[in-house]
Each structure stands twice: as C-alpha cells, then as structure tokens.
Protein backbone atom coordinates (compact mmCIF):
# COMPACT_ATOMS: atom_id res chain seq x y z
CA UNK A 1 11.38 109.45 125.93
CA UNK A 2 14.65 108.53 127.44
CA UNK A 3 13.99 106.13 130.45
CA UNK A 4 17.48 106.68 131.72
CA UNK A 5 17.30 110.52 131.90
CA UNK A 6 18.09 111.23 135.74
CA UNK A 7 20.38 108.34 135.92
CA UNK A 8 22.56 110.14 132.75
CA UNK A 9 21.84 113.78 134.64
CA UNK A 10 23.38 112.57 137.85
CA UNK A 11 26.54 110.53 135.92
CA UNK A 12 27.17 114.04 134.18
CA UNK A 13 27.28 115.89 136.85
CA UNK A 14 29.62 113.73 138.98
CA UNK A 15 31.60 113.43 136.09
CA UNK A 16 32.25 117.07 135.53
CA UNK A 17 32.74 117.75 139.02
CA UNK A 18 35.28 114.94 139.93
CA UNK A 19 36.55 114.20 136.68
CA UNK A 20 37.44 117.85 135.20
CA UNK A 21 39.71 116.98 133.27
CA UNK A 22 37.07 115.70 131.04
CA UNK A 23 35.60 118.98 130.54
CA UNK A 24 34.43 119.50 126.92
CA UNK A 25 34.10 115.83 126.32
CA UNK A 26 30.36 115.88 126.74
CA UNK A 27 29.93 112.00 125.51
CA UNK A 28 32.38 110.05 127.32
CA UNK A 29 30.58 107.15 126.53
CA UNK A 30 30.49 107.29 122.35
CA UNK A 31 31.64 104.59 120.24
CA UNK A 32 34.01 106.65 118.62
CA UNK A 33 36.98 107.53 119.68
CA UNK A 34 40.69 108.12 117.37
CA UNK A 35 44.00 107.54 118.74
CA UNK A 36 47.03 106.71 116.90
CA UNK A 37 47.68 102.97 116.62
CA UNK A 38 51.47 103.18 117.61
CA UNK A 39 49.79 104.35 121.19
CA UNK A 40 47.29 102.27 121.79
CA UNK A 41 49.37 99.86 124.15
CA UNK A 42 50.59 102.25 126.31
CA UNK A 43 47.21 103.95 126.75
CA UNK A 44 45.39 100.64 127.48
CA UNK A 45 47.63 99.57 129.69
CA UNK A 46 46.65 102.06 132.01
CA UNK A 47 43.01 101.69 132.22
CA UNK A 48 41.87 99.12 134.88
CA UNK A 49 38.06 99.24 134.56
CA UNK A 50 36.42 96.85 132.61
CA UNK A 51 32.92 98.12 133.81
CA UNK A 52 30.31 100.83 132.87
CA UNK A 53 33.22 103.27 133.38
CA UNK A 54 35.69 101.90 130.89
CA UNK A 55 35.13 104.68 128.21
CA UNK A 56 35.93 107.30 130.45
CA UNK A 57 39.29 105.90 132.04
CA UNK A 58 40.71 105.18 128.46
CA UNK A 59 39.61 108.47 127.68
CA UNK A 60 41.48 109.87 130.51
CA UNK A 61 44.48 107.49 130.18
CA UNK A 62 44.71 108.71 126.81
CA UNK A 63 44.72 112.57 128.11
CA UNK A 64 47.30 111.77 130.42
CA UNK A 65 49.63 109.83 127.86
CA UNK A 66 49.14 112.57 125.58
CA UNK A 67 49.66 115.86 127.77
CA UNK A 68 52.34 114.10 129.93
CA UNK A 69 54.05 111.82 127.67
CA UNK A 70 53.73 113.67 124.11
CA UNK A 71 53.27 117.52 125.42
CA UNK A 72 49.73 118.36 123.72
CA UNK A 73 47.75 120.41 125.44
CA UNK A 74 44.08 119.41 126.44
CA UNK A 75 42.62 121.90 123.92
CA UNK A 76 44.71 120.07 121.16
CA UNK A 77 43.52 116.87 121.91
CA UNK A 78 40.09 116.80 121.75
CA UNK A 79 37.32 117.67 118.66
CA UNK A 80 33.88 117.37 118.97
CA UNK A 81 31.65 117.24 115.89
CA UNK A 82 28.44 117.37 115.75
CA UNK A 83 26.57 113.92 116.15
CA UNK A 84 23.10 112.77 115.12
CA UNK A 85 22.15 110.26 118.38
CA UNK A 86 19.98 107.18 117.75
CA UNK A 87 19.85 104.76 120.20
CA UNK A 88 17.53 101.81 120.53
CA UNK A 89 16.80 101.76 124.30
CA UNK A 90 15.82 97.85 123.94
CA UNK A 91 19.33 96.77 122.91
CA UNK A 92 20.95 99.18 125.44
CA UNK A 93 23.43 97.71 127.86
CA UNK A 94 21.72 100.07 130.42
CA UNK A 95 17.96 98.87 130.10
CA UNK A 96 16.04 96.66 132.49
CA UNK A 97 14.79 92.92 131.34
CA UNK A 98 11.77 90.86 132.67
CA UNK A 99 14.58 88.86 134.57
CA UNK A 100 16.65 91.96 136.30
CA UNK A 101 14.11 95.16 136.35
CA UNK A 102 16.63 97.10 138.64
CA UNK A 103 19.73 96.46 135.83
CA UNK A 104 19.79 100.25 134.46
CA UNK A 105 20.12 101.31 138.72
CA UNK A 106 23.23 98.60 139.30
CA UNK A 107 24.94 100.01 136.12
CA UNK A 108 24.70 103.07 137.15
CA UNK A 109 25.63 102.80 140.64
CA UNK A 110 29.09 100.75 139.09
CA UNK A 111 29.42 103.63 137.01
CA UNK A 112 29.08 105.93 139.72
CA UNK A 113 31.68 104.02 142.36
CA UNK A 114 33.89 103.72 139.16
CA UNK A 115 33.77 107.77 138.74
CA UNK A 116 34.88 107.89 142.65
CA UNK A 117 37.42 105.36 141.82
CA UNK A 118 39.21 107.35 138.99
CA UNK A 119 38.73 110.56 141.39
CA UNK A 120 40.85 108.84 143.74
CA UNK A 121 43.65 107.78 141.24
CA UNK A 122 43.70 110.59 138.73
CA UNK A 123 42.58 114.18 140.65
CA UNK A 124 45.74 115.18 143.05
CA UNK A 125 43.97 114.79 146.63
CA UNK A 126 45.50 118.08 147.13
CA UNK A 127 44.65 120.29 144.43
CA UNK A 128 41.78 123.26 144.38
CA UNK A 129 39.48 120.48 142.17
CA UNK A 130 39.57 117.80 144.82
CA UNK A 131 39.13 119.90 147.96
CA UNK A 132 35.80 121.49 145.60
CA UNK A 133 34.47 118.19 145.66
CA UNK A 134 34.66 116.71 149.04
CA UNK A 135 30.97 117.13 149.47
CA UNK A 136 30.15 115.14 146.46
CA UNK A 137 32.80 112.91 147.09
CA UNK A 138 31.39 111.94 150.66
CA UNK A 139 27.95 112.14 149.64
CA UNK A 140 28.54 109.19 147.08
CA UNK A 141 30.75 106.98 148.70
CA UNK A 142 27.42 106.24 150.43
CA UNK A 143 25.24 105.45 147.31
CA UNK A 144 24.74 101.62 147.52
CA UNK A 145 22.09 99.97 145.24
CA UNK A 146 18.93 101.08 147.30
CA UNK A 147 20.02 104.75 148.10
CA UNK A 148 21.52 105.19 144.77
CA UNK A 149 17.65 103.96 143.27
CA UNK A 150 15.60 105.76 145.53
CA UNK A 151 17.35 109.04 144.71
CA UNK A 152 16.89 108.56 141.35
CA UNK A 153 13.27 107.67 141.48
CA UNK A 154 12.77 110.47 143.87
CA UNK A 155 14.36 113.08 141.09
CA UNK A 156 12.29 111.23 138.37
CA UNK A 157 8.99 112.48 140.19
C-alpha cells in the first residue's frame, strides 16, 4: 500500500507534460544517477533548487550540458535498467509525523511549484510543448496547500 499514490500520479503527470524533456526518465527521483566527474561542476552549477525538485533540475541541467555543450543526443544519454523498488514509507522524506500530519501534501505542493518553476526556465515559452500546456500550467499556479490537499484527497476517494 503506497500512501503517497495520487500525490506521485499527479507529480508524473505534470512532469511529463511540462517537463518533456524528461520523457523516458520514469524515476526522476532515484538515488542513482552517473555523470562523469570532470562535469559535475558545470552541471551543478546550474541547478537552483534545493527542494523536493532537486533531482529533476540536475537531471535536466545535466541534459542540457550534455546535448548543448557536448552534442549527445537525448536517446544517448539516458539508460534505464530494470530496478527492484523497496522503500520504507516510515523513513521517507515524504511521510507525515504525529507533529506535521499534512508534511507528504507541503512536499508535494513544493514539488509541484518547483515543476512550474523549471517550466518557466527550461521549456521555450514559445514552442508547440509550452503552448500544449497552458491549461495545466494555469490550473497549477493556483494549487496552494489547501487546494493542492483537497484535490488529492478528493482523487484518493
């Protein structure tokens, strides 16, 4: 039983439609992730979230460095292997405590306005992508805290 399900569902699907060029990464937020050491510096530079979001603006820092910087296509850059997923929901970052019950919503919601955040600075406000999303775009500029947890309790029922 994954407590977080509708919360992940929603993230996914924001991601994929205002971050596309993160398609085929399908776990933004794994621990593992390979770059070459030399490159490091000048892919880290570039991220500026330190949030919930932080694994998927080095991941996209690193896509840009890579395809702009080095040539490498997208399809090039990225493997995914197969992966067997434990996680132990009590020491997640993402659960709720006695003390802050609505933690797992504000992460999410951070994670969400960080997704509109990287929209804004990495998807060409003019392109096909961006003009797709407007809707979406909109629609979650006006998730604050108690909208954001009411529609996901709502799509939990």
């Amino acid at each position: 039983d994954q407590p977080n399900m509708m919360k992940i569902v929603f993230r996914h699907y924001q991601r994929v439609r205002l971050l596309p060029m993160l398609t085929g990464i399908y776990d933004t937020q794994c621990a593992f992730k390979c770059f070459k050491l030399k490159h490091i510096p000048e892919i880290i530079e570039q991220v500026k979230s330190m949030g919930p979001d932080f694994d998927m603006e080095l991941l996209l820092c690193a896509l840009k460095f890579y395809q702009q910087k080095k040539g490498v296509p997208q399809a090039k850059l990225c493997k995914v292997y197969p992966t067997l997923f434990t996680e132990d929901f009590a020491e997640s970052n993402f659960m709720a405590t006695s003390a802050d019950p609505d933690k797992p919503f504000k992460t999410y919601v951070d994670m969400t306005k960080g997704i509109l955040q990287m929209h804004e600075r990495y998807v060409d406000a003019g392109s096909k992508e961006a003009k797709d999303a407007e809707p979406l775009v909109e629609f979650c500029k006006t998730l604050d805290l108690p909208r954001y947890k009411a529609m996901i309790q709502k799509l939990e029922k």
